[in-house]
PDB file of N, CA and C in Angstrom:
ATOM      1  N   UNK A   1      -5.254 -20.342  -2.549  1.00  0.00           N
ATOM      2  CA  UNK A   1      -5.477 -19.176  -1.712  1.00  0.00           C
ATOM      3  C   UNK A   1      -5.086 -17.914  -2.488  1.00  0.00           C
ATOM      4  N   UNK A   2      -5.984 -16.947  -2.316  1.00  0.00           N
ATOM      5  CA  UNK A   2      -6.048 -15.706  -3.237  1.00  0.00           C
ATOM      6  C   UNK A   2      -4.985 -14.982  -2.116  1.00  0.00           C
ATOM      7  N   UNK A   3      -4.333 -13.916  -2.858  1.00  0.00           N
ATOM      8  CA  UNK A   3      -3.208 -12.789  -1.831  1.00  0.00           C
ATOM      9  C   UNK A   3      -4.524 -11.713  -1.378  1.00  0.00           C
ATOM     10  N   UNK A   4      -4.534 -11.013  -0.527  1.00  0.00           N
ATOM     11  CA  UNK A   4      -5.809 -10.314  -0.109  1.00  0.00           C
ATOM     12  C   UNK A   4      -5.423  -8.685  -0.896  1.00  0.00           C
ATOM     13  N   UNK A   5      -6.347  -8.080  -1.008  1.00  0.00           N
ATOM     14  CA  UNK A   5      -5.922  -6.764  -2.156  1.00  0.00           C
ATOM     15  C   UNK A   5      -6.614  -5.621  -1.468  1.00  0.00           C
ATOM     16  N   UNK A   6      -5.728  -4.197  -1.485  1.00  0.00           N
ATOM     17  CA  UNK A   6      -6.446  -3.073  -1.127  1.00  0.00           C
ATOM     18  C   UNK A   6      -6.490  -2.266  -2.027  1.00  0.00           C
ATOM     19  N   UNK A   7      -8.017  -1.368  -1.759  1.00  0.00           N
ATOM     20  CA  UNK A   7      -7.649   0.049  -2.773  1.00  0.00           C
ATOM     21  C   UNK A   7      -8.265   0.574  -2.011  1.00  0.00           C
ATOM     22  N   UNK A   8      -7.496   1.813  -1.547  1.00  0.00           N
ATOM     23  CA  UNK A   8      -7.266   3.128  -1.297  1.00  0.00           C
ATOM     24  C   UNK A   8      -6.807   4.072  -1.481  1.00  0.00           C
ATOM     25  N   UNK A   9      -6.218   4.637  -0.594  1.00  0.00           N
ATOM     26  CA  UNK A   9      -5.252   6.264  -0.979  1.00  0.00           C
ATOM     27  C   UNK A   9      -4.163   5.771  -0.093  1.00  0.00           C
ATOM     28  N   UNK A  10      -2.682   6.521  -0.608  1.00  0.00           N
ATOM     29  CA  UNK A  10      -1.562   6.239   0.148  1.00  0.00           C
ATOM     30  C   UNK A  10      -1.116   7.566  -0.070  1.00  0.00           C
ATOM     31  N   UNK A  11       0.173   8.124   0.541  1.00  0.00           N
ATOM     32  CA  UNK A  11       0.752   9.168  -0.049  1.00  0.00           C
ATOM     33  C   UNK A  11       1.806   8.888  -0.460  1.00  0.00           C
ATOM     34  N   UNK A  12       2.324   9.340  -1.760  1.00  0.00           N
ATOM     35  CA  UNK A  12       3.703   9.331  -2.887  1.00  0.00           C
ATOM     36  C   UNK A  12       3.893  10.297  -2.230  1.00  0.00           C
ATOM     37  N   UNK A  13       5.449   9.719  -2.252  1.00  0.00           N
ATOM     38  CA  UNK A  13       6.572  10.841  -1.711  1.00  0.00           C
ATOM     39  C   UNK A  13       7.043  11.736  -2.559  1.00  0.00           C
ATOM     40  N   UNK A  14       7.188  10.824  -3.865  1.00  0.00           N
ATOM     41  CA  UNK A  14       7.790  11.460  -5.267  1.00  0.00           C
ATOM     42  C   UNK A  14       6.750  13.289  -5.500  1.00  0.00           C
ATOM     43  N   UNK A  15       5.436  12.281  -5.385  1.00  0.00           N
ATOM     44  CA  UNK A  15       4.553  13.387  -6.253  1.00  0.00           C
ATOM     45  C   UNK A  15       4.011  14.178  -5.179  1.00  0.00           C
ATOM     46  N   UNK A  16       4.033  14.248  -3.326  1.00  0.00           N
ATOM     47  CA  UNK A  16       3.752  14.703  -2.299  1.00  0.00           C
ATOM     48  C   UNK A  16       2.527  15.212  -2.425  1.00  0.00           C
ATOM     49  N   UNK A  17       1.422  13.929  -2.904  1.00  0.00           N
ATOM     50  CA  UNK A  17       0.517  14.306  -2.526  1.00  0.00           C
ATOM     51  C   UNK A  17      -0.487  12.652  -2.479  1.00  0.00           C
ATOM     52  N   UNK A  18      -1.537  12.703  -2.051  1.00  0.00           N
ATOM     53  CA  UNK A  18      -2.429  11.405  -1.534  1.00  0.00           C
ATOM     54  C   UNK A  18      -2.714  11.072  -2.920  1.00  0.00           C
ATOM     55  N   UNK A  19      -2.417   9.549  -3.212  1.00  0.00           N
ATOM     56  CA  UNK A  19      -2.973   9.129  -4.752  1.00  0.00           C
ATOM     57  C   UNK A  19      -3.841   7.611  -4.431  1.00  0.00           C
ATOM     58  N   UNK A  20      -4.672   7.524  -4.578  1.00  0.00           N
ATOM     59  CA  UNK A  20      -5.439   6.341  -5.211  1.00  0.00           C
ATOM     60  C   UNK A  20      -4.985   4.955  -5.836  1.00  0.00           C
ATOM     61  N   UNK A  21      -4.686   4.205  -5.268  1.00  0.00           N
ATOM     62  CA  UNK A  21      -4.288   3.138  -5.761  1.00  0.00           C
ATOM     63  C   UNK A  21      -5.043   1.812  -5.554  1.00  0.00           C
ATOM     64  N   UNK A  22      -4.128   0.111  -6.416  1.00  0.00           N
ATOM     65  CA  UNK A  22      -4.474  -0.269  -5.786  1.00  0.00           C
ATOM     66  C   UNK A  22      -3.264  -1.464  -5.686  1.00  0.00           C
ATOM     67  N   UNK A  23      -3.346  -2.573  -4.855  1.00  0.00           N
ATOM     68  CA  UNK A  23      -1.917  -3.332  -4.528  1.00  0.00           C
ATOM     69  C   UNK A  23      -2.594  -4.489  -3.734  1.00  0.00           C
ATOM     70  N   UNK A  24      -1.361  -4.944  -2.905  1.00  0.00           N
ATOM     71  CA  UNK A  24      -1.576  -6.099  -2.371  1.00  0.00           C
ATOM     72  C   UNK A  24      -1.114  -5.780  -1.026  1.00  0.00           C
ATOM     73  N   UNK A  25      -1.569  -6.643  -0.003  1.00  0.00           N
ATOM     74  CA  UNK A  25      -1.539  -6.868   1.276  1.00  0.00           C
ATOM     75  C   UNK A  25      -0.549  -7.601   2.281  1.00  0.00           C
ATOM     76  N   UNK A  26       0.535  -7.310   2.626  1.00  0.00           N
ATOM     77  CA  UNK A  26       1.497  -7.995   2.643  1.00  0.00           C
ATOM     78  C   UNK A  26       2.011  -7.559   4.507  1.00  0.00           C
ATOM     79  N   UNK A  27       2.126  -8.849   5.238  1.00  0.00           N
ATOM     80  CA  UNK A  27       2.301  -9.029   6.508  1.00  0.00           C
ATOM     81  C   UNK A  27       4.160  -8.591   6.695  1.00  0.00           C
ATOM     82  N   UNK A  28       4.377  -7.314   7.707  1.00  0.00           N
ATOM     83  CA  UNK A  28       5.943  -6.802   7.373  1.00  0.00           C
ATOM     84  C   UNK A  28       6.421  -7.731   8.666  1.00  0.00           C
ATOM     85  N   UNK A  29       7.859  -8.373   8.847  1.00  0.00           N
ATOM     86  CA  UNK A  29       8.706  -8.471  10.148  1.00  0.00           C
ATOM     87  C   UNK A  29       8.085  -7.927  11.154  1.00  0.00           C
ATOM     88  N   UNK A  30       7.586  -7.254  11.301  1.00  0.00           N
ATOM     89  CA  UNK A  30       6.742  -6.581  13.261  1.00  0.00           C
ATOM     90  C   UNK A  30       5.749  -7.027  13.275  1.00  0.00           C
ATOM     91  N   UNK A  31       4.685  -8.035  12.265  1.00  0.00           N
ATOM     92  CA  UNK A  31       3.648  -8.483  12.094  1.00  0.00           C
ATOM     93  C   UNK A  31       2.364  -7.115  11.903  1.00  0.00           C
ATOM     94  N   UNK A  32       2.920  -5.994  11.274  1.00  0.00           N
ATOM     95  CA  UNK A  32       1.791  -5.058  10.857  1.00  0.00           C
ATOM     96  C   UNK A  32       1.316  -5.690   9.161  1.00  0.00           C
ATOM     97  N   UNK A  33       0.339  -5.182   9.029  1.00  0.00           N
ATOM     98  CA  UNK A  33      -0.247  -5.800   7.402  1.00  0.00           C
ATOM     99  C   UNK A  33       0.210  -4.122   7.014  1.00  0.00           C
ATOM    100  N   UNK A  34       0.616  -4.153   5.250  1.00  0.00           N
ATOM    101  CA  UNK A  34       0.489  -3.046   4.681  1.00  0.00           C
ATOM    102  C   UNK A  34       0.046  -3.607   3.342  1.00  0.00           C
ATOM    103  N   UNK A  35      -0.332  -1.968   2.583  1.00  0.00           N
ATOM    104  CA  UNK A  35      -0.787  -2.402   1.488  1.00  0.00           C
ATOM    105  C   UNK A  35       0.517  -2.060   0.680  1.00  0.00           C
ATOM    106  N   UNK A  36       1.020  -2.749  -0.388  1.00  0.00           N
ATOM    107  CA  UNK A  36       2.142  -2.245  -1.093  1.00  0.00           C
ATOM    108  C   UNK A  36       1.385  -2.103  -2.766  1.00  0.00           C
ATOM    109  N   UNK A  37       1.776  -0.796  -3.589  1.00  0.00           N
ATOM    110  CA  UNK A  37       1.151  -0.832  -4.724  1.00  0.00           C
ATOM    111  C   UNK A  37       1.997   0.672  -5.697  1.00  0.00           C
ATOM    112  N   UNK A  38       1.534   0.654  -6.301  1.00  0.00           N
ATOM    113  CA  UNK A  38       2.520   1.606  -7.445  1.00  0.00           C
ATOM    114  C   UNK A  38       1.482   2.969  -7.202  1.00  0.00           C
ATOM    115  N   UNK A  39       1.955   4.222  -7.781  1.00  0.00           N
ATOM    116  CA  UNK A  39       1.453   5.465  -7.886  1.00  0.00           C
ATOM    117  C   UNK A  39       1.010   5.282  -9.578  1.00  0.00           C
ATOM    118  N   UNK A  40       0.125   5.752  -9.813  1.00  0.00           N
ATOM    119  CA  UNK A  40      -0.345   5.805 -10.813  1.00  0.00           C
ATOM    120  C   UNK A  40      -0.159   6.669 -11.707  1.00  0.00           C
ATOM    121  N   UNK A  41       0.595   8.047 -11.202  1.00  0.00           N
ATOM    122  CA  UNK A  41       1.282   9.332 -11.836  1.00  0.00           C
ATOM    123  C   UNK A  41       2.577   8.949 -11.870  1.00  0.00           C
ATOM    124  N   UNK A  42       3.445   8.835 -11.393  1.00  0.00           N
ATOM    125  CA  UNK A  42       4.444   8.770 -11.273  1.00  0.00           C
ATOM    126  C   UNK A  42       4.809   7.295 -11.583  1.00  0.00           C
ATOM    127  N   UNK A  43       4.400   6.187 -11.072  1.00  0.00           N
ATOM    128  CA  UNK A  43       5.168   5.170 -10.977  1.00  0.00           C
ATOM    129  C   UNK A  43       5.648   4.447  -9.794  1.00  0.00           C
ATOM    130  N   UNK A  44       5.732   5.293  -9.069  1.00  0.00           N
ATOM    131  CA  UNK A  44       6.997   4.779  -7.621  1.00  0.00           C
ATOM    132  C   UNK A  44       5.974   3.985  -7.132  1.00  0.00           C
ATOM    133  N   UNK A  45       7.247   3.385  -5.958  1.00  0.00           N
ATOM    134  CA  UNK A  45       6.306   2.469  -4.881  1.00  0.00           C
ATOM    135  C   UNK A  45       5.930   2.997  -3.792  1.00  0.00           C
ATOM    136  N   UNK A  46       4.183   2.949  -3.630  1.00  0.00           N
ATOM    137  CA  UNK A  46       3.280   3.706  -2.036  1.00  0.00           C
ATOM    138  C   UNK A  46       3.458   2.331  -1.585  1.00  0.00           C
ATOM    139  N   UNK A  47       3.519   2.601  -0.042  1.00  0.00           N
ATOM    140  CA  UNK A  47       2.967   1.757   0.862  1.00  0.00           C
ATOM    141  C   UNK A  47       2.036   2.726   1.702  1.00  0.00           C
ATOM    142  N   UNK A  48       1.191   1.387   2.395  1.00  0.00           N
ATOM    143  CA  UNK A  48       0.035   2.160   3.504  1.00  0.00           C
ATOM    144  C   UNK A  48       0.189   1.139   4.517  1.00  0.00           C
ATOM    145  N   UNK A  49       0.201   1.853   6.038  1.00  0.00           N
ATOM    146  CA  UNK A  49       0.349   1.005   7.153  1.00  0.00           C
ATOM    147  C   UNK A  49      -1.007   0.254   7.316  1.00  0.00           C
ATOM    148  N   UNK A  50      -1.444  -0.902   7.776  1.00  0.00           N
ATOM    149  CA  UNK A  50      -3.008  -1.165   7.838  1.00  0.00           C
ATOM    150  C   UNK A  50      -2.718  -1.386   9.507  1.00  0.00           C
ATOM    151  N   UNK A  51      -3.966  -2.176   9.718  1.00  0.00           N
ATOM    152  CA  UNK A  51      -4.301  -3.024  11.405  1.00  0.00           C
ATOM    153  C   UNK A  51      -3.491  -4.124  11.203  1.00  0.00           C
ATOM    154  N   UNK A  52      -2.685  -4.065  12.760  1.00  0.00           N
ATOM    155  CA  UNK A  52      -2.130  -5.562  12.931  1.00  0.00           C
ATOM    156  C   UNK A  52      -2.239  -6.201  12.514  1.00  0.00           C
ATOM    157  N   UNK A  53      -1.432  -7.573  12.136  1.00  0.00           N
ATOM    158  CA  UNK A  53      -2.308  -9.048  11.366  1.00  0.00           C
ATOM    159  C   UNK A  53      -2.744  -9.607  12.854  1.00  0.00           C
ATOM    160  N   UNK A  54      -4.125 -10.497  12.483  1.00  0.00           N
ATOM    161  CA  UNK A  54      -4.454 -10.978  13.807  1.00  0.00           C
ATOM    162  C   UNK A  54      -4.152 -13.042  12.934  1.00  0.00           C
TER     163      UNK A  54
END
């Protein structure tokens, strides 16, 4: 089984502004999916909230 993968935009806090990324898909404790993935300027770690896991 493959991990499921997003690319989008998240916003870095570091660099306070929307960056382009891309990461992986990862189900949090409240059962929301996010995408977790690195900034590409900076480095740091974006997350993005997604849709519920169903």
């Amino acid at each position: 089984m493959t991990a499921e993968t997003y690319k989008g935009d998240a916003y870095c806090v570091k660099c306070k502004e929307k960056r382009d990324f891309e990461g992986t898909v990862k189900v949090s404790e409240s059962g929301r999916r996010m995408a977790q993935g690195i900034c590409p300027v900076c480095g740091t770690k974006v997350n993005r909230i997604l849709g519920k896991a169903q």
